[in-house]
C-alpha atoms as a PDB file:
ATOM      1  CA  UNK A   1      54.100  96.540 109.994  1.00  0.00           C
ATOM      2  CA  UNK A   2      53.265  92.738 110.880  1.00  0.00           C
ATOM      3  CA  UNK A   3      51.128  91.895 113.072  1.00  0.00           C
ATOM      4  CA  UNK A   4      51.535  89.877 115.821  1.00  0.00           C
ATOM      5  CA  UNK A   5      49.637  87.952 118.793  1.00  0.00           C
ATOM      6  CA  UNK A   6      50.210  88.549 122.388  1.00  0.00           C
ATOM      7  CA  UNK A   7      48.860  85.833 124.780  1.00  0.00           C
ATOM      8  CA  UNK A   8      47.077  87.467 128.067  1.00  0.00           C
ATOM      9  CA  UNK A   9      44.376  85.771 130.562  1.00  0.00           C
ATOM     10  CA  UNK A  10      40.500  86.457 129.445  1.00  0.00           C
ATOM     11  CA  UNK A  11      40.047  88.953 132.478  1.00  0.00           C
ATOM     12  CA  UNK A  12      42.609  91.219 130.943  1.00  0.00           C
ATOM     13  CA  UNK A  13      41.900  90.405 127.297  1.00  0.00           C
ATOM     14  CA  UNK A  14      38.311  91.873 128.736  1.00  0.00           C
ATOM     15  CA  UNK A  15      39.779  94.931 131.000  1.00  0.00           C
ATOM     16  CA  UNK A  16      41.332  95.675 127.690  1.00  0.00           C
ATOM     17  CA  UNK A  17      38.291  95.750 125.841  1.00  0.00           C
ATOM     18  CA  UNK A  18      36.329  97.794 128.601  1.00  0.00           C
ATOM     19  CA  UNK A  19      38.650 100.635 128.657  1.00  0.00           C
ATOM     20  CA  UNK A  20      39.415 100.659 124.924  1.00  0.00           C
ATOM     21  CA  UNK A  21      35.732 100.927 124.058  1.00  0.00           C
ATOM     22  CA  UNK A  22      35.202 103.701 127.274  1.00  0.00           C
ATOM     23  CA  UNK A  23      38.110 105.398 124.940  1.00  0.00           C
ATOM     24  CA  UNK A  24      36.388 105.292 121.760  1.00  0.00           C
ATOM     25  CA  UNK A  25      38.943 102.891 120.641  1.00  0.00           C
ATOM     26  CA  UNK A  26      39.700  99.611 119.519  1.00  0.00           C
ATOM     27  CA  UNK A  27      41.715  97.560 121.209  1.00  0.00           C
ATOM     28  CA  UNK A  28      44.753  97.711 118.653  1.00  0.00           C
ATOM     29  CA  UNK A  29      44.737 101.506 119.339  1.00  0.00           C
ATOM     30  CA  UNK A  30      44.327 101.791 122.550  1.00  0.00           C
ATOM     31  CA  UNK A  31      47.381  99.151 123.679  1.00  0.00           C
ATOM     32  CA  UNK A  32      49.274 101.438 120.645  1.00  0.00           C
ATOM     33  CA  UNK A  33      48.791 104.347 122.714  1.00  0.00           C
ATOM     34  CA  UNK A  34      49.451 102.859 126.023  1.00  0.00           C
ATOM     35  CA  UNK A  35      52.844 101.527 124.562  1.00  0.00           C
ATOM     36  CA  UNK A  36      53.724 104.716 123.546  1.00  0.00           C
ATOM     37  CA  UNK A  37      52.278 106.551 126.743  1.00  0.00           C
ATOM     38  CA  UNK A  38      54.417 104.386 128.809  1.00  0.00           C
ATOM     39  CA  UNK A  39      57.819 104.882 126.690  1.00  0.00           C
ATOM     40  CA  UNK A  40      56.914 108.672 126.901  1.00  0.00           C
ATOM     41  CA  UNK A  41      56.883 108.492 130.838  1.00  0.00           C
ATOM     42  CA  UNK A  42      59.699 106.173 130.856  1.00  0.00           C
ATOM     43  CA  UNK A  43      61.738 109.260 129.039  1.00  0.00           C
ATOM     44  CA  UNK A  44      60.280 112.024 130.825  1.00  0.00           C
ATOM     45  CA  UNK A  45      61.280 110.217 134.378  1.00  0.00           C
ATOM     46  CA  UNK A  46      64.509 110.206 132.952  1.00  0.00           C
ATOM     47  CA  UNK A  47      64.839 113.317 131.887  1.00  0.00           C
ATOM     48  CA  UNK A  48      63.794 114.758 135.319  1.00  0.00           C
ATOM     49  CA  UNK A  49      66.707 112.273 136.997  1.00  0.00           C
ATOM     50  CA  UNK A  50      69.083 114.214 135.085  1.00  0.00           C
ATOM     51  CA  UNK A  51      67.383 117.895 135.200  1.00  0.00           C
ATOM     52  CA  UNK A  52      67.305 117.247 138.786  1.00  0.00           C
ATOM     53  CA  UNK A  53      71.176 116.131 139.299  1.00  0.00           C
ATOM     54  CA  UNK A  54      72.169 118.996 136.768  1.00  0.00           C
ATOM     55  CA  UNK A  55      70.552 121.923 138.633  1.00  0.00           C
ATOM     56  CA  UNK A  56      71.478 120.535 142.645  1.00  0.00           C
ATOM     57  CA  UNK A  57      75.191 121.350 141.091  1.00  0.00           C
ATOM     58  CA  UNK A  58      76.595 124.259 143.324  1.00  0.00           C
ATOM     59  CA  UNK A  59      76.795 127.403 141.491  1.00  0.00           C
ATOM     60  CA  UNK A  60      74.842 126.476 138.684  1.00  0.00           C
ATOM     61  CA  UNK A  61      72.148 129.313 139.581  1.00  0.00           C
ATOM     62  CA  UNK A  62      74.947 131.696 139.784  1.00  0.00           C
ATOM     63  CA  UNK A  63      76.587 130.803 136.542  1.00  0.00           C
ATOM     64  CA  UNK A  64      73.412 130.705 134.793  1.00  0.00           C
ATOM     65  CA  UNK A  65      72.864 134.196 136.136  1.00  0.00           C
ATOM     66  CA  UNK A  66      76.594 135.297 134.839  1.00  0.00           C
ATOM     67  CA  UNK A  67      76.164 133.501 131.746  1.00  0.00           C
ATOM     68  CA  UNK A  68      72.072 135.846 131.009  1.00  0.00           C
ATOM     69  CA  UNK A  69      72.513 138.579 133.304  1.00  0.00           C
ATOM     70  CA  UNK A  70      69.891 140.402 131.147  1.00  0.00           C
ATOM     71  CA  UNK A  71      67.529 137.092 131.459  1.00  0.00           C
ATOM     72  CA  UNK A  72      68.388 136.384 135.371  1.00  0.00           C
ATOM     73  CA  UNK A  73      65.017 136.861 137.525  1.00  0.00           C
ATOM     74  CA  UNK A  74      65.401 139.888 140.390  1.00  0.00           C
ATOM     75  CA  UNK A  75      66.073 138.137 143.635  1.00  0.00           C
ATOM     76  CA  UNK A  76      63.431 138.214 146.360  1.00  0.00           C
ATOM     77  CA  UNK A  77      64.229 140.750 149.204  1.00  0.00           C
ATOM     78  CA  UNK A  78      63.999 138.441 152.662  1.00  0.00           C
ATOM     79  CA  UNK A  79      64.382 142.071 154.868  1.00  0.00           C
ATOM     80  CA  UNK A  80      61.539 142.428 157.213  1.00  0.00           C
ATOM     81  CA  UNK A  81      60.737 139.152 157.302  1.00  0.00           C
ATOM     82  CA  UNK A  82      60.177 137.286 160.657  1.00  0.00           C
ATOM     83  CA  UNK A  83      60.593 133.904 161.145  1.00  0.00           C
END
């Protein structure tokens, strides 16, 4: 892989520094692992956009239920409850 230089201010050249050496780390690794921290969350908040628009579906409880009636968790008994 070639290398290659990225331009920042000397305050976050040094912020840089400071955290990568609170890390253990060089500076190299620790902006490697940020990059690839921040593509993971990038994913994972898109993933969750489209878990959470699949399972607000109507029905999709029920026909999960149909689909692994063996697997489906016993429903909660609301009788006797108050309010």
């Amino acid at each position: 892989m070639a290398d290659t230089t990225v331009k920042v201010d000397s305050d976050t050249r040094d912020r840089f520094a400071a955290v990568a050496a609170a890390r253990g780390q060089s500076v190299r690794a620790y902006l490697a692992d940020l990059a690839k921290d921040e593509a993971n969350q990038i994913a994972l908040s898109r993933a969750t956009a489209v878990f959470r628009d699949i399972i607000a579906r109507p029905g999709l409880a029920e026909a999960f239920d149909e689909a692994f009636p063996d697997d489906a968790p016993a429903r909660r008994s609301t009788a006797g409850r108050t309010a």
